[in-house]
N, C-alpha and C. Protein backbone atom coordinates (compact mmCIF):
# COMPACT_ATOMS: atom_id res chain seq x y z
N UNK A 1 -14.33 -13.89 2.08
CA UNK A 1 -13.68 -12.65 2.45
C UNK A 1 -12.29 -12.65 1.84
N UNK A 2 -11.93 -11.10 1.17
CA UNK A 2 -11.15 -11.59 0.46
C UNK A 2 -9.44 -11.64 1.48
N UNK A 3 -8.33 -11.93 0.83
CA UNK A 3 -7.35 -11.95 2.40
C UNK A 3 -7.16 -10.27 2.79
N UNK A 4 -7.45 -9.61 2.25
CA UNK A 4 -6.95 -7.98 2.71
C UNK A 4 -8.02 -7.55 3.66
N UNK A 5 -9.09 -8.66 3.52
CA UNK A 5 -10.90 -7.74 3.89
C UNK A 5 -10.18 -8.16 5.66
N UNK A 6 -9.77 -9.80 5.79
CA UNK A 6 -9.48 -10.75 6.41
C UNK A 6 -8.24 -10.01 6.95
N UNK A 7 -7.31 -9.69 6.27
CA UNK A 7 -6.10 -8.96 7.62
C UNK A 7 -6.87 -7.78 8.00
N UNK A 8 -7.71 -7.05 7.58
CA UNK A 8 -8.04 -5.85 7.95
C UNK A 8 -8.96 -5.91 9.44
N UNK A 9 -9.77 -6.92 9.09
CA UNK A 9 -10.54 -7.70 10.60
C UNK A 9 -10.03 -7.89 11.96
N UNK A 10 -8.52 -8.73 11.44
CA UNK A 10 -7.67 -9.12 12.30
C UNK A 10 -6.85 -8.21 13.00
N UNK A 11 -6.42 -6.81 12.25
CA UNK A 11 -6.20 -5.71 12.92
C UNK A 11 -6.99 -5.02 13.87
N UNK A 12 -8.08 -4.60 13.64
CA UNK A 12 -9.01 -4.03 14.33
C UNK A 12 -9.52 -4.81 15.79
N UNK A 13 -9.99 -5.94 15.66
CA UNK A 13 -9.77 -7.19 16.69
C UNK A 13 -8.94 -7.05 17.43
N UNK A 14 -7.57 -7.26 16.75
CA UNK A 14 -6.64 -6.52 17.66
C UNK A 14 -5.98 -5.24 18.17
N UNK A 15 -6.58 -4.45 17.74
CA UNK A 15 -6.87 -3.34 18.44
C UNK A 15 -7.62 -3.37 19.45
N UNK A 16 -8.62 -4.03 19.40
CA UNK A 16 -9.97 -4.09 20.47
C UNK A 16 -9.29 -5.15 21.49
N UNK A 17 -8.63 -5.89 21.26
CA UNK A 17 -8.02 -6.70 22.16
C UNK A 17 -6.63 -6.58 22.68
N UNK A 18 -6.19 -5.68 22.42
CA UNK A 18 -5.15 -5.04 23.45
C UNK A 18 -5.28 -4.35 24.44
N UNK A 19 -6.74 -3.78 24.45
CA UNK A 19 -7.53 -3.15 25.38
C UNK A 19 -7.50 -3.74 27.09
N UNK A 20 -6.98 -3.75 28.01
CA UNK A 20 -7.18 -4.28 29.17
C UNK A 20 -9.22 -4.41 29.42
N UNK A 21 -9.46 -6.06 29.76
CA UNK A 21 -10.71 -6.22 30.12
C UNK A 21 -11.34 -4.67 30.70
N UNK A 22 -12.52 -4.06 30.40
CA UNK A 22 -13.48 -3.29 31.11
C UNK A 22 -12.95 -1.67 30.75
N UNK A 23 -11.73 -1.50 30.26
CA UNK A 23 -10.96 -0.54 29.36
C UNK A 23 -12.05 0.76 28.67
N UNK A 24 -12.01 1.50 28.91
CA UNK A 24 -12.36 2.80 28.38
C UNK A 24 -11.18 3.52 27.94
N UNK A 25 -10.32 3.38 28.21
CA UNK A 25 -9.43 4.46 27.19
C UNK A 25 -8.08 3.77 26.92
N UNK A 26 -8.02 4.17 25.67
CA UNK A 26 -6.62 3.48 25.20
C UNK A 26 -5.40 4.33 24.88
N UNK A 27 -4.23 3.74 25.56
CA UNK A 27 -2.98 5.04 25.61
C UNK A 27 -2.65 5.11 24.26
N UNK A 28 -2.35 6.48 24.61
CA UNK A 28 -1.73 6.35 22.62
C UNK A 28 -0.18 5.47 22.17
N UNK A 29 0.25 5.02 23.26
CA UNK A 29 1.04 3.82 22.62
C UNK A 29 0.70 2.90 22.34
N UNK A 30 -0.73 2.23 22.67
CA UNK A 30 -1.30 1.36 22.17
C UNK A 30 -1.70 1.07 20.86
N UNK A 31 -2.35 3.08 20.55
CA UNK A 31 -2.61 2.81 19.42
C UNK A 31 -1.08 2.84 18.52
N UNK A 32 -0.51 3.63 18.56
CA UNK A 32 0.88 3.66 17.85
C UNK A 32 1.16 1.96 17.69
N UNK A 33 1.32 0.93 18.45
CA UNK A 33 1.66 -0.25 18.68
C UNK A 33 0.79 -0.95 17.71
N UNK A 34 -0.77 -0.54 17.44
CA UNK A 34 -1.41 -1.47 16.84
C UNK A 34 -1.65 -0.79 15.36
N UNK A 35 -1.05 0.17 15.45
CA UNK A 35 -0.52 0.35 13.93
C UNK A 35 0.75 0.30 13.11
N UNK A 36 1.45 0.29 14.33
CA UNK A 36 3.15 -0.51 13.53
C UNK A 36 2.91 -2.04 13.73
N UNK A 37 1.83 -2.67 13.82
CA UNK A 37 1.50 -4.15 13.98
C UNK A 37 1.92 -4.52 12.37
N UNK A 38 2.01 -6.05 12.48
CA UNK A 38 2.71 -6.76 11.11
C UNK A 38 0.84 -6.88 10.40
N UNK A 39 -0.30 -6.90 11.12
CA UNK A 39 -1.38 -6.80 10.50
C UNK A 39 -1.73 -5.28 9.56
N UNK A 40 -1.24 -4.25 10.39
CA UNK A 40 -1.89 -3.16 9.77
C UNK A 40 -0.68 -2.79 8.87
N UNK A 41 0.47 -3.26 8.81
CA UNK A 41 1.42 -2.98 8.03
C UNK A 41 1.23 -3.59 6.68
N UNK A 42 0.75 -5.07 6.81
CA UNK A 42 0.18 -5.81 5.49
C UNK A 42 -1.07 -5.52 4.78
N UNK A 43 -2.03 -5.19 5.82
CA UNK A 43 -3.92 -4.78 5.25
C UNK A 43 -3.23 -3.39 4.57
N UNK A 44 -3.11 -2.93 5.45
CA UNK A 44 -2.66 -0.89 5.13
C UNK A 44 -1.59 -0.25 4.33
N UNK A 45 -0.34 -0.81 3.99
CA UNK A 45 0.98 -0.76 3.81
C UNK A 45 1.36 0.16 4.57
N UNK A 46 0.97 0.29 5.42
CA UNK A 46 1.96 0.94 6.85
C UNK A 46 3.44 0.92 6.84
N UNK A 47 4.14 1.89 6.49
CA UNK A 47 5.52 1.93 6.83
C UNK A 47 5.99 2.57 7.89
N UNK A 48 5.13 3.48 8.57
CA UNK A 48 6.04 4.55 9.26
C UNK A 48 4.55 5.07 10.29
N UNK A 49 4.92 4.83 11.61
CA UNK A 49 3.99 5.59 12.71
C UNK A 49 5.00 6.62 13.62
N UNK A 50 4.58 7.68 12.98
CA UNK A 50 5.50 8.80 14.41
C UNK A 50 4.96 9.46 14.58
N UNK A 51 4.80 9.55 16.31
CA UNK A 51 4.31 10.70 17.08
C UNK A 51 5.17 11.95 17.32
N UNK A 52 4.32 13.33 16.44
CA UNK A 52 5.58 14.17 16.55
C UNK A 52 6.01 14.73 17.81
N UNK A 53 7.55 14.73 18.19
CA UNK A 53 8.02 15.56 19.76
C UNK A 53 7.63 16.65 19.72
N UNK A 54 7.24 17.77 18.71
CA UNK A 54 7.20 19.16 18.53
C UNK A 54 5.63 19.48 19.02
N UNK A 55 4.61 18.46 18.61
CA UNK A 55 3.34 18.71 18.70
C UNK A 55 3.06 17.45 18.97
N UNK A 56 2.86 16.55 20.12
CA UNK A 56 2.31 15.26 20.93
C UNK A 56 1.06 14.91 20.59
N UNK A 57 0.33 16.30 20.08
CA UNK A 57 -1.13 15.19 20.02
C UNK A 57 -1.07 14.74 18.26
N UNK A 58 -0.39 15.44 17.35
CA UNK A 58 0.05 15.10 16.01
C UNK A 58 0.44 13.69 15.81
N UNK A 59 -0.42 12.62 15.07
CA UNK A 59 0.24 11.28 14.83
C UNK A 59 0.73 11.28 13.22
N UNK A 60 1.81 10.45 12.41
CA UNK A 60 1.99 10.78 11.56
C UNK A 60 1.94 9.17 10.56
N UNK A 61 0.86 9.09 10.29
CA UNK A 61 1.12 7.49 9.76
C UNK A 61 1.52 7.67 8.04
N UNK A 62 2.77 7.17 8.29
CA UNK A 62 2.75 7.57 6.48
C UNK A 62 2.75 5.96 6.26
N UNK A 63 2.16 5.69 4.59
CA UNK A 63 1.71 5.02 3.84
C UNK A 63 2.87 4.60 2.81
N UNK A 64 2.88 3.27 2.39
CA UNK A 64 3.57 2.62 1.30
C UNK A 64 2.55 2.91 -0.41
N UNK A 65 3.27 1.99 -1.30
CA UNK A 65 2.31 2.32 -2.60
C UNK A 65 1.22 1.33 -2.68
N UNK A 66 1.16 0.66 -1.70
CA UNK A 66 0.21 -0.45 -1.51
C UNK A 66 -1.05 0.30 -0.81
N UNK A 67 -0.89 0.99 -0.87
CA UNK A 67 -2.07 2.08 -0.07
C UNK A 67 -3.32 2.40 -1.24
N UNK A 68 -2.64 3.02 -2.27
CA UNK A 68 -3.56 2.55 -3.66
C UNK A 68 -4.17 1.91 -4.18
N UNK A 69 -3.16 0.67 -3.62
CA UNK A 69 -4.22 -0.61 -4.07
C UNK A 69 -5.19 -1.21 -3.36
N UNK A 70 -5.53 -0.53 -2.55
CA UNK A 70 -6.77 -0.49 -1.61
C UNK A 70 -7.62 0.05 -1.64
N UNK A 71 -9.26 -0.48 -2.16
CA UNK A 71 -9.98 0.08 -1.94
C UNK A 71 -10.73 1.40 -1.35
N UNK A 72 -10.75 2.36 -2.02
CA UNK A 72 -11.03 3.73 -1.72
C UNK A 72 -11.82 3.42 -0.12
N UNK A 73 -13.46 3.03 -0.14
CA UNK A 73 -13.64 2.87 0.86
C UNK A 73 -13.18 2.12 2.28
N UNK A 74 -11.86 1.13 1.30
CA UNK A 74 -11.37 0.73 2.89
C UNK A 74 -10.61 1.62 3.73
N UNK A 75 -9.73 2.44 2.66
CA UNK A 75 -8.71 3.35 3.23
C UNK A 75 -9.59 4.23 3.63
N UNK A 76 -10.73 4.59 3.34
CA UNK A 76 -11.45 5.93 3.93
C UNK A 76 -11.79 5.23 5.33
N UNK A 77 -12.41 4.09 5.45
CA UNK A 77 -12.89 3.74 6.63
C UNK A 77 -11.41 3.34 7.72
N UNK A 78 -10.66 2.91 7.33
CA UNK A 78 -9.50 2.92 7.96
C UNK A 78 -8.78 3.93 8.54
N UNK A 79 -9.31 5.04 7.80
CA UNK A 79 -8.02 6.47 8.28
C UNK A 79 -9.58 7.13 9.12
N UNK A 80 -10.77 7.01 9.29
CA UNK A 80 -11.63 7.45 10.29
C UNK A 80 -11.33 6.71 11.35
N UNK A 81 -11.31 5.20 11.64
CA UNK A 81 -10.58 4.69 12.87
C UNK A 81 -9.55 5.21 13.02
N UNK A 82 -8.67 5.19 12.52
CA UNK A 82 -7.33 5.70 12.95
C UNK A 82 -7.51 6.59 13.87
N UNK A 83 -7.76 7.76 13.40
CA UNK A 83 -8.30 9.12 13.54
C UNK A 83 -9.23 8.84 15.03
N UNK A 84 -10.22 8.22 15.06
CA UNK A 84 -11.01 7.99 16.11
C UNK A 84 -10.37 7.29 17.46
N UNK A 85 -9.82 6.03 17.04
CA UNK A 85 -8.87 6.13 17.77
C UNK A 85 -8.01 6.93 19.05
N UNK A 86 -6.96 7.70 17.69
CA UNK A 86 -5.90 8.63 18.40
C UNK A 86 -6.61 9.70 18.96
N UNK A 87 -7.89 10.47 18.64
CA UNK A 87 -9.01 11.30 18.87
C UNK A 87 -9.13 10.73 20.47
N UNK A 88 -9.40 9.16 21.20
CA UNK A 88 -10.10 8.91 22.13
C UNK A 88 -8.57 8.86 22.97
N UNK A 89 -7.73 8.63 22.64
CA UNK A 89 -6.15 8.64 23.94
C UNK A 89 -5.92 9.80 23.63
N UNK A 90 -5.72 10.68 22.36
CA UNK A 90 -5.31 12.16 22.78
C UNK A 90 -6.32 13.29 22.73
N UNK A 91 -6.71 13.93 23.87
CA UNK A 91 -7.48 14.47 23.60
C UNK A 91 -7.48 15.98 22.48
N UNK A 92 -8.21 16.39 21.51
CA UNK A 92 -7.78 16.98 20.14
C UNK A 92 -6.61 16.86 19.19
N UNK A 93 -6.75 15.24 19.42
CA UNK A 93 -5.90 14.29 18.46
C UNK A 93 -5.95 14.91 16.64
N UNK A 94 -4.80 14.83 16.29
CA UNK A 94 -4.76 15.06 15.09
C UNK A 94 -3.88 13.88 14.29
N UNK A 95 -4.88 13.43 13.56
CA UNK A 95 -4.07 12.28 12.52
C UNK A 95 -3.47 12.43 10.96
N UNK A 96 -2.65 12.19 10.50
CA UNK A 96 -2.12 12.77 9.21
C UNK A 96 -1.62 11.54 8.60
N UNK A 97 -2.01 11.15 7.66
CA UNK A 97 -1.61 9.80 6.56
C UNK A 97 -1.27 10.43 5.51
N UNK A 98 -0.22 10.38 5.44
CA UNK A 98 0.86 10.39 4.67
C UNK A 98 1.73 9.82 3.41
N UNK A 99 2.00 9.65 2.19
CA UNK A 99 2.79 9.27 1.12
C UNK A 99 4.29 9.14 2.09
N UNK A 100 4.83 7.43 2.31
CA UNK A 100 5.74 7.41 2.75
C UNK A 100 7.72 8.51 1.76
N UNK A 101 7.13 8.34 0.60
CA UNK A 101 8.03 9.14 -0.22
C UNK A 101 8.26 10.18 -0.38
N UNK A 102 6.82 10.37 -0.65
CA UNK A 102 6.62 12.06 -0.71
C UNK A 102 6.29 13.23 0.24
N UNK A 103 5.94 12.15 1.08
CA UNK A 103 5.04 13.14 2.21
C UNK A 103 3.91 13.89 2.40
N UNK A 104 3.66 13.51 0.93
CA UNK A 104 1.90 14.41 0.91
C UNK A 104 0.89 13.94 1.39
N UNK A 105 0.13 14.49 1.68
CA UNK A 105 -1.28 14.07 2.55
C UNK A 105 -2.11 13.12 1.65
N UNK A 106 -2.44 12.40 1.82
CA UNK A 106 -3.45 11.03 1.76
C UNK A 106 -4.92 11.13 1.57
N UNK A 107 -4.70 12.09 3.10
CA UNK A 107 -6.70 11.53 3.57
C UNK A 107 -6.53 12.89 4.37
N UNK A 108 -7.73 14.01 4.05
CA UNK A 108 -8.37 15.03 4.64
C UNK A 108 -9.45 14.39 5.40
N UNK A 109 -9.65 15.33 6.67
CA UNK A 109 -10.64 15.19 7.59
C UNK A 109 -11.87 16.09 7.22
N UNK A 110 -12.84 16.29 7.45
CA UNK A 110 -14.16 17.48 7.88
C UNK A 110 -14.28 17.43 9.05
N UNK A 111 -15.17 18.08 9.55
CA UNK A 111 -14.89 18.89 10.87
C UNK A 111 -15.81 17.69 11.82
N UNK A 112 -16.53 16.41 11.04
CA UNK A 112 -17.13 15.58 11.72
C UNK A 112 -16.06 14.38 12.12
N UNK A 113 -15.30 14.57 11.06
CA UNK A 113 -14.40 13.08 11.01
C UNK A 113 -14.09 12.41 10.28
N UNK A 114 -14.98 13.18 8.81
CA UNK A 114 -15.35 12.17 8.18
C UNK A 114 -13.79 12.14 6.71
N UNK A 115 -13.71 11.36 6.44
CA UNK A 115 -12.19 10.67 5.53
C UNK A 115 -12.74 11.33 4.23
N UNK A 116 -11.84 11.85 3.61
CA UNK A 116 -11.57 12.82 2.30
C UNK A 116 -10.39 12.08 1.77
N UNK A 117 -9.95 11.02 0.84
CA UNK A 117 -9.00 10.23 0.08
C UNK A 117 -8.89 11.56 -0.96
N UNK A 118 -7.30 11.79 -0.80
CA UNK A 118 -6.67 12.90 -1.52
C UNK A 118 -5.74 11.99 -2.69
N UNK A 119 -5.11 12.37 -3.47
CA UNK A 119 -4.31 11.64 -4.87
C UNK A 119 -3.34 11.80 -4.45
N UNK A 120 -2.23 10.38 -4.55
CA UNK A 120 -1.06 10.95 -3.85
C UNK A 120 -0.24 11.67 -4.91
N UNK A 121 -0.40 11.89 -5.87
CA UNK A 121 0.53 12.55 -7.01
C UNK A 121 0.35 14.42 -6.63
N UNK A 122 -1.16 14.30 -6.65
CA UNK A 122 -1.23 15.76 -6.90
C UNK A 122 -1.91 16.45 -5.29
N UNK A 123 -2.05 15.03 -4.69
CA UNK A 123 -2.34 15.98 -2.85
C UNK A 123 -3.80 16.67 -2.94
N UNK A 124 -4.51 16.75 -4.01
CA UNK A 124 -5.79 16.95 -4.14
C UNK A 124 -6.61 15.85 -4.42
């Protein structure tokens, strides 16, 4: 496994294990917490998790340039957890991954869930 497959494991794990034993729902500071983690910051290049004050169920994870260098399907499968996730603590959760520089969108949703990897140059 390669080490990114291996921090990426170790995030998720710990996600699942911040969970209080017998746990059905997880607050959304949890998840916020287990994505400013030093795991999902290294697998993901996570720079930046903010929940916006204007709109609460809006999460805003913007991304470093190390985000690129990640496997299309990891980042796709990564920004559907995410998403699923913040989806299960907020209810009609909305997730937005982000170009920490630029600010352009990353990763489009469909109406199932499913991860749309956008270019960060041109946002299409």
């Amino acid at each position: 496994m390669s080490r990114r497959g291996l921090a990426a494991l170790v995030f998720v794990l710990g996600l699942v294990g911040a969970l209080p034993a017998g746990a059905h729902w997880t607050s959304p500071g949890q998840v916020i917490a287990a994505l400013q983690s030093p795991d999902a910051r290294g697998a993901y290049a996570v720079a930046r998790v903010e929940r916006s004050e204007s709109q609460p169920r809006l999460l805003v994870v913007s991304v470093g340039p190390g985000w690129s260098e990640i496997a299309p399907e990891q980042r796709r499968q990564a920004a559907e957890r995410w998403r699923r996730h913040w989806r299960e603590s907020v209810p009609s959760g909305v997730l937005a991954v982000v170009d920490v520089d630029s600010a352009r969108s990353l990763v489009s949703f469909d109406g199932a869930g499913r991860a749309w990897l956008r270019d960060a140059d041109t946002g299409r």
